[in-house]
Protein backbone atom coordinates (compact mmCIF):
# COMPACT_ATOMS: atom_id res chain seq x y z
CA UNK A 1 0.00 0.00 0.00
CA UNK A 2 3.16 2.31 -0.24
CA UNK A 3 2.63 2.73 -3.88
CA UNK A 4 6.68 1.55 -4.24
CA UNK A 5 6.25 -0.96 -6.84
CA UNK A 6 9.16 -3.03 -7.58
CA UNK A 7 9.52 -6.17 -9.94
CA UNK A 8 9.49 -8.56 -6.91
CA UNK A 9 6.26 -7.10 -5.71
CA UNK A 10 5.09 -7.19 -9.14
CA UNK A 11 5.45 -10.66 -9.22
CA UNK A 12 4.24 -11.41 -5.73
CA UNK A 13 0.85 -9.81 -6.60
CA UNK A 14 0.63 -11.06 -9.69
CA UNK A 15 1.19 -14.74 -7.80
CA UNK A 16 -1.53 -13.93 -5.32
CA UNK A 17 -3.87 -11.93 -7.00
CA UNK A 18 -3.92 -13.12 -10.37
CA UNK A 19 -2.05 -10.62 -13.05
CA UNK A 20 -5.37 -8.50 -13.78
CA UNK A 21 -4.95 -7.40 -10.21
CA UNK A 22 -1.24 -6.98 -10.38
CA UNK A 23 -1.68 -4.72 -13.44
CA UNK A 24 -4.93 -2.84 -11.81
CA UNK A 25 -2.54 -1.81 -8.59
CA UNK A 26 0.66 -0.61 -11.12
CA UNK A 27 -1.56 1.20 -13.48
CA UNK A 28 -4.99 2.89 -11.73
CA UNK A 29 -5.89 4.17 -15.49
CA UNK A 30 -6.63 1.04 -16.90
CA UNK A 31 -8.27 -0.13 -13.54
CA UNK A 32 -12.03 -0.66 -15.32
CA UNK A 33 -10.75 -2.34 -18.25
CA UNK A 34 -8.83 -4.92 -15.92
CA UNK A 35 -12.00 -5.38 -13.18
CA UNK A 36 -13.95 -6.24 -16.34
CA UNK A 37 -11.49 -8.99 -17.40
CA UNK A 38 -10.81 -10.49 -13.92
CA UNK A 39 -13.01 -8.94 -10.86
CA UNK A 40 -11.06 -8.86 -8.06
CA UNK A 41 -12.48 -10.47 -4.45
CA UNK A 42 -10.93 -7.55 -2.22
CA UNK A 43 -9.80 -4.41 -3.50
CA UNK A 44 -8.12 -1.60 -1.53
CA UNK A 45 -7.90 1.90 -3.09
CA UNK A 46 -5.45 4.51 -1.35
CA UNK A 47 -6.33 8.43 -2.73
CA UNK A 48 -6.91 11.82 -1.05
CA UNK A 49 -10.24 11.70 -2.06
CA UNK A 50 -12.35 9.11 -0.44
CA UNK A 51 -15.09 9.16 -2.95
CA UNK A 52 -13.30 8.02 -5.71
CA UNK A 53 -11.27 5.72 -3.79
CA UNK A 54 -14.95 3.76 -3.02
CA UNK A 55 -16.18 3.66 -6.66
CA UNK A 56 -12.53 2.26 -7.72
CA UNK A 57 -12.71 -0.10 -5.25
CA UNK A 58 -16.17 -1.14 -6.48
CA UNK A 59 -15.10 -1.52 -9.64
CA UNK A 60 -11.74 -3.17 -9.00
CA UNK A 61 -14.44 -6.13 -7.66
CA UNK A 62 -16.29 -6.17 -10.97
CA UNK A 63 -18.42 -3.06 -11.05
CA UNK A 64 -21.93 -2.36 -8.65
CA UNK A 65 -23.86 -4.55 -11.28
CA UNK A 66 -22.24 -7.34 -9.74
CA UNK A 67 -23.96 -6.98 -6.62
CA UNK A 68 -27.16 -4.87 -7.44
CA UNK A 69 -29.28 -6.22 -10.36
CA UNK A 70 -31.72 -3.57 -12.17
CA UNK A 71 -34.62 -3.02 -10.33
CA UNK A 72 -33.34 -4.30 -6.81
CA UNK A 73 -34.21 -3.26 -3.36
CA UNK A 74 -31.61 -2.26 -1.69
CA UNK A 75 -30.77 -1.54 2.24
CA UNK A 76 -27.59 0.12 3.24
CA UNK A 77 -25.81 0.04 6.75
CA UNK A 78 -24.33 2.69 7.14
CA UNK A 79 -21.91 2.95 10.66
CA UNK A 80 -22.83 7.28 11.13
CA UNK A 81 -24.26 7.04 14.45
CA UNK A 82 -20.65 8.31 16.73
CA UNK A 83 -19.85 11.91 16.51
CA UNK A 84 -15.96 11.84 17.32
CA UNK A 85 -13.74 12.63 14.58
CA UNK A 86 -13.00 8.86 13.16
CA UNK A 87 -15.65 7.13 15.05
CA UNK A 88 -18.32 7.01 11.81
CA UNK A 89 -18.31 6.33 8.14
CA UNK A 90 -17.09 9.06 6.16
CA UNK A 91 -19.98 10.93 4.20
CA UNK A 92 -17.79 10.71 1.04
CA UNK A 93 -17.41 7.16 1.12
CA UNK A 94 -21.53 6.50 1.86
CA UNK A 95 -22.35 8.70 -1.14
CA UNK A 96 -19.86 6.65 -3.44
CA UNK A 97 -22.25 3.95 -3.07
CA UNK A 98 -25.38 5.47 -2.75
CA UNK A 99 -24.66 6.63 -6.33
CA UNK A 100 -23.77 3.64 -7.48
CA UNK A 101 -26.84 2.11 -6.27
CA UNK A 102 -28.87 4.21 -8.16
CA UNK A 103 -26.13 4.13 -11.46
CA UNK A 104 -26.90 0.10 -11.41
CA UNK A 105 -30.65 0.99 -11.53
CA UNK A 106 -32.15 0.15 -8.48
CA UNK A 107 -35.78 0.16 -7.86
CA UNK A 108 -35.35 1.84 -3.93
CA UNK A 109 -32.39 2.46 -1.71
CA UNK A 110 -33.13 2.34 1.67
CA UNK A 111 -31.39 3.50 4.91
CA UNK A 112 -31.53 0.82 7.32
CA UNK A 113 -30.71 3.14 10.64
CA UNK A 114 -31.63 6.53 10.99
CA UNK A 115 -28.47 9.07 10.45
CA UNK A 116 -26.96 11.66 13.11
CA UNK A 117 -28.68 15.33 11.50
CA UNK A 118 -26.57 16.29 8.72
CA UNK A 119 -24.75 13.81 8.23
CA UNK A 120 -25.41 13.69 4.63
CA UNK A 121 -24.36 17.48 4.40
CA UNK A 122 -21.14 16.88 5.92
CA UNK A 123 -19.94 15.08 2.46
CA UNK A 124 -18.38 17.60 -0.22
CA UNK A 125 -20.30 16.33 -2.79
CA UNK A 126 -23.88 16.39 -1.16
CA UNK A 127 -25.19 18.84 -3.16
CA UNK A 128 -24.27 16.61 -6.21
CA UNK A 129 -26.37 14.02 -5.21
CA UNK A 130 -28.97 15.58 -3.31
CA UNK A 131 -31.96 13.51 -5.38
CA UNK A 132 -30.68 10.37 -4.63
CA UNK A 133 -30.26 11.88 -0.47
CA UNK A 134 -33.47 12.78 -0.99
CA UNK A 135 -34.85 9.55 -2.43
CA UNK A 136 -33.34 7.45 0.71
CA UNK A 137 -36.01 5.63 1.95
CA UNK A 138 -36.32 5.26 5.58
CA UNK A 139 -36.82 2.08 7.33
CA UNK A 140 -39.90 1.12 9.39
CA UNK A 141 -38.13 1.35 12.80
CA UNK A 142 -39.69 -2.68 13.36
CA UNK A 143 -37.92 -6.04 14.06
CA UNK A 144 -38.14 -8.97 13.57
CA UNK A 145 -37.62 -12.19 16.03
CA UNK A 146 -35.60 -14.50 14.33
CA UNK A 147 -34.18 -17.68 14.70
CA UNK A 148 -30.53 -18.49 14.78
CA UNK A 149 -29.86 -21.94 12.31
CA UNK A 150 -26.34 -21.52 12.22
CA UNK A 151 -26.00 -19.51 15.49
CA UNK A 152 -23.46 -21.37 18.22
CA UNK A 153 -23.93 -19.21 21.11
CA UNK A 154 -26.76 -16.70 19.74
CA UNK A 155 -29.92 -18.82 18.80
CA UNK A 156 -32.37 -15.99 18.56
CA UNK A 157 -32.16 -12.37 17.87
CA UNK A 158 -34.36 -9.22 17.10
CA UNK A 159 -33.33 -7.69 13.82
CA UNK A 160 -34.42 -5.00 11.16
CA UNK A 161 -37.41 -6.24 9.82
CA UNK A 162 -36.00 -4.72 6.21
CA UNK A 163 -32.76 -5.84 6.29
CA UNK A 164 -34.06 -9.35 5.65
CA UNK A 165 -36.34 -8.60 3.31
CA UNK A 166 -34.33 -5.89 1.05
CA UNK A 167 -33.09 -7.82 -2.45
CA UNK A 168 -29.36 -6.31 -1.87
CA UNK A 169 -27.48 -5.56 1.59
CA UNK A 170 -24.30 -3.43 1.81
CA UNK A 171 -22.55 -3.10 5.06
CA UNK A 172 -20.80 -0.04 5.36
CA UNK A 173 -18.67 0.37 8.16
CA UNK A 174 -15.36 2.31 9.56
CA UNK A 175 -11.83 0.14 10.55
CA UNK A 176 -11.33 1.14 14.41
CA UNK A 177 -10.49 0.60 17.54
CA UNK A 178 -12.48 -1.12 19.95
CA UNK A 179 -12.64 -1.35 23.65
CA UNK A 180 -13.40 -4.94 23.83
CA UNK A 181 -12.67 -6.68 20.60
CA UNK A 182 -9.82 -4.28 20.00
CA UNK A 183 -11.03 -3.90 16.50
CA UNK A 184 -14.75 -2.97 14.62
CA UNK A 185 -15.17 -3.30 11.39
CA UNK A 186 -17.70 -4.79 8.85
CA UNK A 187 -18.58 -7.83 11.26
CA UNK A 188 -19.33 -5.98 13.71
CA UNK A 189 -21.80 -3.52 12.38
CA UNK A 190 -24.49 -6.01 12.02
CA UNK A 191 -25.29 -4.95 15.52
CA UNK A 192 -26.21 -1.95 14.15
CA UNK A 193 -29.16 -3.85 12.89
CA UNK A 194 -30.26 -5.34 15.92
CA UNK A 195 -32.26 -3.36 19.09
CA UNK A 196 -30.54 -2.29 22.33
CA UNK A 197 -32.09 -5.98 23.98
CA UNK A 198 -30.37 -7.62 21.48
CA UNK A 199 -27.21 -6.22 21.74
CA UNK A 200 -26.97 -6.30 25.30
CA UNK A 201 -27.41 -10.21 25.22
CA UNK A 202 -24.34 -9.94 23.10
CA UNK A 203 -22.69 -7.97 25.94
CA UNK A 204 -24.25 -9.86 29.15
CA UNK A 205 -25.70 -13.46 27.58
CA UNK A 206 -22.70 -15.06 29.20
CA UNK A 207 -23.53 -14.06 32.83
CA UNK A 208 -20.26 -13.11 33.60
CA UNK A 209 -20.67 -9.84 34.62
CA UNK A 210 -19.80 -6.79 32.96
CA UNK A 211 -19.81 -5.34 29.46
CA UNK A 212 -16.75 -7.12 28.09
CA UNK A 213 -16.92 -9.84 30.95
CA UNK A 214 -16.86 -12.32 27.97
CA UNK A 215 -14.98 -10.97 24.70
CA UNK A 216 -14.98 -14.88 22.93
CA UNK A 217 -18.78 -14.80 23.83
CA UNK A 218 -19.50 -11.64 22.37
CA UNK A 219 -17.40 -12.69 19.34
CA UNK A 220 -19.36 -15.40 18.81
CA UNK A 221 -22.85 -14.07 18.60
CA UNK A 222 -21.26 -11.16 16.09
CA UNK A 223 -20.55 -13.96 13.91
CA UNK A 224 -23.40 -15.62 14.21
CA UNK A 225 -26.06 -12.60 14.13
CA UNK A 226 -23.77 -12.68 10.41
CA UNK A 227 -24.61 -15.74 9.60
CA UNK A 228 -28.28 -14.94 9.23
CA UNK A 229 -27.85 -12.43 6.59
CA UNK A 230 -24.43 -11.79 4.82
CA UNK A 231 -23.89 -9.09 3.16
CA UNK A 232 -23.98 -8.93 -0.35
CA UNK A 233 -21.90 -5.96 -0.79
CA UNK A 234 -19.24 -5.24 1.67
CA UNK A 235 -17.32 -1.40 2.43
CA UNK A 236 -15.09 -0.25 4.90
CA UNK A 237 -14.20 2.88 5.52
CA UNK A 238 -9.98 3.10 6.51
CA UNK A 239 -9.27 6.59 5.65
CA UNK A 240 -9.20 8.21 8.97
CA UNK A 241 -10.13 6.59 12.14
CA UNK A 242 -9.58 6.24 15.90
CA UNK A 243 -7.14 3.74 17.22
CA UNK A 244 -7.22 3.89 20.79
CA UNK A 245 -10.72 5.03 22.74
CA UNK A 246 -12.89 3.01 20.58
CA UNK A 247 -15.56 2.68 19.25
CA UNK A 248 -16.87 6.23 20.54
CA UNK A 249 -14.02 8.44 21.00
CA UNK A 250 -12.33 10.92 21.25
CA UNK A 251 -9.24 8.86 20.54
CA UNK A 252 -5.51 8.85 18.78
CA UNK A 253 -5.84 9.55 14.46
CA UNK A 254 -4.89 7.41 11.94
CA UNK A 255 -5.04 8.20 8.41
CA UNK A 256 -4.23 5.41 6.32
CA UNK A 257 -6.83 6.96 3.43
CA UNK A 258 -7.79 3.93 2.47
CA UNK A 259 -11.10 1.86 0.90
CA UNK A 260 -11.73 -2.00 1.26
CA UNK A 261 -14.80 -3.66 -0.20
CA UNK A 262 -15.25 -7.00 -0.85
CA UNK A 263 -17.67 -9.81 -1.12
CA UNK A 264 -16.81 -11.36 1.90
CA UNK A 265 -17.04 -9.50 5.36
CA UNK A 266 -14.48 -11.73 6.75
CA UNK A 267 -12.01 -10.77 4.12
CA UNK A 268 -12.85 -7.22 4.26
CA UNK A 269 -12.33 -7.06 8.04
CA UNK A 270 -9.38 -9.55 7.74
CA UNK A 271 -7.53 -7.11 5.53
CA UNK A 272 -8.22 -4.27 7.52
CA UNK A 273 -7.22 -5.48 10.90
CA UNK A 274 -3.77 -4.65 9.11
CA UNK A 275 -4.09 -0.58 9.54
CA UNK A 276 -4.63 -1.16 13.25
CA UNK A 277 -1.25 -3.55 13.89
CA UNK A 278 -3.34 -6.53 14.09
CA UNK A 279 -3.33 -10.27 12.75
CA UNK A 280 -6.96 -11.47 11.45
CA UNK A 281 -6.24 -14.13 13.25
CA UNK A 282 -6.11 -13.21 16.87
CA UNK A 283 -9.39 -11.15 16.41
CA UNK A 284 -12.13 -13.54 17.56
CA UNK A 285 -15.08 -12.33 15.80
CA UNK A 286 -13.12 -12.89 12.37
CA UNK A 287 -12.01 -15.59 12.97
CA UNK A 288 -15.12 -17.31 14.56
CA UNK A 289 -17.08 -15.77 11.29
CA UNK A 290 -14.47 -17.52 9.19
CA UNK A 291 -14.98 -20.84 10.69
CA UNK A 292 -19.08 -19.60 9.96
CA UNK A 293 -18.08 -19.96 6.59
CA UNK A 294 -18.52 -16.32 5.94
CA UNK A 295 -14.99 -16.10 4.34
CA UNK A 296 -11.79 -16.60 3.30
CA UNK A 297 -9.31 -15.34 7.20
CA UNK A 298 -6.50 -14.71 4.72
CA UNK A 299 -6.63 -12.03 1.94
CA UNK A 300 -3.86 -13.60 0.01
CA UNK A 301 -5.66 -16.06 -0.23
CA UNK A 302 -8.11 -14.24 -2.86
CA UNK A 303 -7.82 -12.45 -5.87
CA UNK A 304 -6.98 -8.94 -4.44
CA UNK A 305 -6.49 -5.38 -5.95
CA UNK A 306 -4.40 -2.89 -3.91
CA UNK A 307 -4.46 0.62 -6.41
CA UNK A 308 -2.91 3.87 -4.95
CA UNK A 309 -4.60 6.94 -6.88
């Protein structure tokens, strides 16, 4: 991701990634034509500007048709609720895909959590796309009681009524610090689906007493609430986040500048884990929602796209 390329790293990526991906990370111009021949799994796009950096990324894995057919449904969770700079999804990155949402032709885009007050208006480019802002559809505020099937410590669970029932779901989230799993990512912003009752079983199911009494617990029902609906379609936000006093803040800056998406959350999350000194492996949640099934715990393990713009 330091943009040195040298023939050995040439040849590494072109080993692990396939050479479409090599060629998409030396040469950013030609990154469409390359997607289109070889769609990358995970693709990471480094650029001042965070909006581009999303829809490159997108297209690095094949282009939004991929995941949104014409005339889809489809529910976006977005991680905006935290104030502290860091702590929430930057507005650039969100409108990068609500555009693209409505680009592939969907039939509604809907906002599966209610955003902070302008935090639409905080992106540069609001005003550009202040019809399809405008055209968000809300979601019903209802949930649903749900069982578990694959669930090993989480067997039921209240959930947004529409994000089961929306054709497409993209989970947008931010890399960061977190008090108790030490990292939040993609994963873990399923619980942004799920009621305050809900999550607190996450917290306190164990009976051990105390928020984070039980981290392996609470991993474990994060990978399991993902279990009963993956996302089709997933983005995290690394640009600029916190890496100590998470997941609220205020807390130390890093700016990596950085966009993953992928069509695995465990990949995504995997690969990120990276910008905050950590191994995929040693975070529970990822690695519990890899044994789920949910995706591949190593990225080299996938065709992957790394592009500095």
């Amino acid at each position: 991701m330091d943009g040195c390329w040298t023939r050995r790293t040439f040849v590494r990526a072109a080993a692990t990634a396939g050479i479409g991906a090599a060629l998409q990370a030396v040469w950013p111009e030609r990154i469409a034509k390359a997607a289109a021949a070889a769609p990358a799994d995970l693709a990471a796009v480094t650029g001042a500007d965070y909006y581009q950096n999303t829809l490159q990324a997108v297209e690095l894995l094949g282009g939004i048709g991929r995941f949104v057919p014409t005339g889809a449904t489809v529910g976006l969770l977005i991680n905006h609720p935290f104030r502290n700079p860091g702590t929430h999804v930057n507005p650039e990155v969100a409108l990068a895909v609500l555009k693209l949402c409505h680009d592939a032709g969907a039939k509604a885009v809907r906002s599966l959590k209610d955003e902070p007050s302008g935090y639409w208006q905080r992106g540069r480019r609001a005003k550009d796309h202040a019809g399809e802002i405008k055209a968000l559809t809300a979601c019903s505020g209802a949930y649903a009681n749900m069982e578990v099937p694959k669930g090993r410590s989480l067997k039921k669970a209240e959930i947004i009524k529409e994000s089961l029932e929306v054709d497409v779901l993209v989970n947008i989230s931010i890399a960061k610090d977190h008090e108790g799993t030490r990292f939040s990512g993609v994963l873990k912003n399923m619980m942004g689906a799920l009621p305050y009752s809900t999550c607190r079983f996450f917290h306190s199911g164990h009976t051990r007493g105390g928020w984070y009494g039980d981290v392996e617990f609470l991993s474990q029902c994060i990978a399991d609430i993902n279990t009963l609906r993956r996302p089709d379609l997933s983005v995290c936000d690394a640009t600029e986040f916190v890496t100590t006093g998470g997941p609220y803040g205020p807390g130390n800056l890093a700016k990596p500048q950085a966009v993953v998406a992928g069509s695995s959350p465990v990949t995504v999350d995997a690969y990120c884990t990276r910008f905050l000194g950590l191994e995929a492996a040693r975070v529970a949640m990822i690695r519990k929602a890899a044994e789920a099934g949910l995706g591949e715990l190593d990225p080299g393990k996938v065709r992957l796209a790394q592009v500095r713009l």
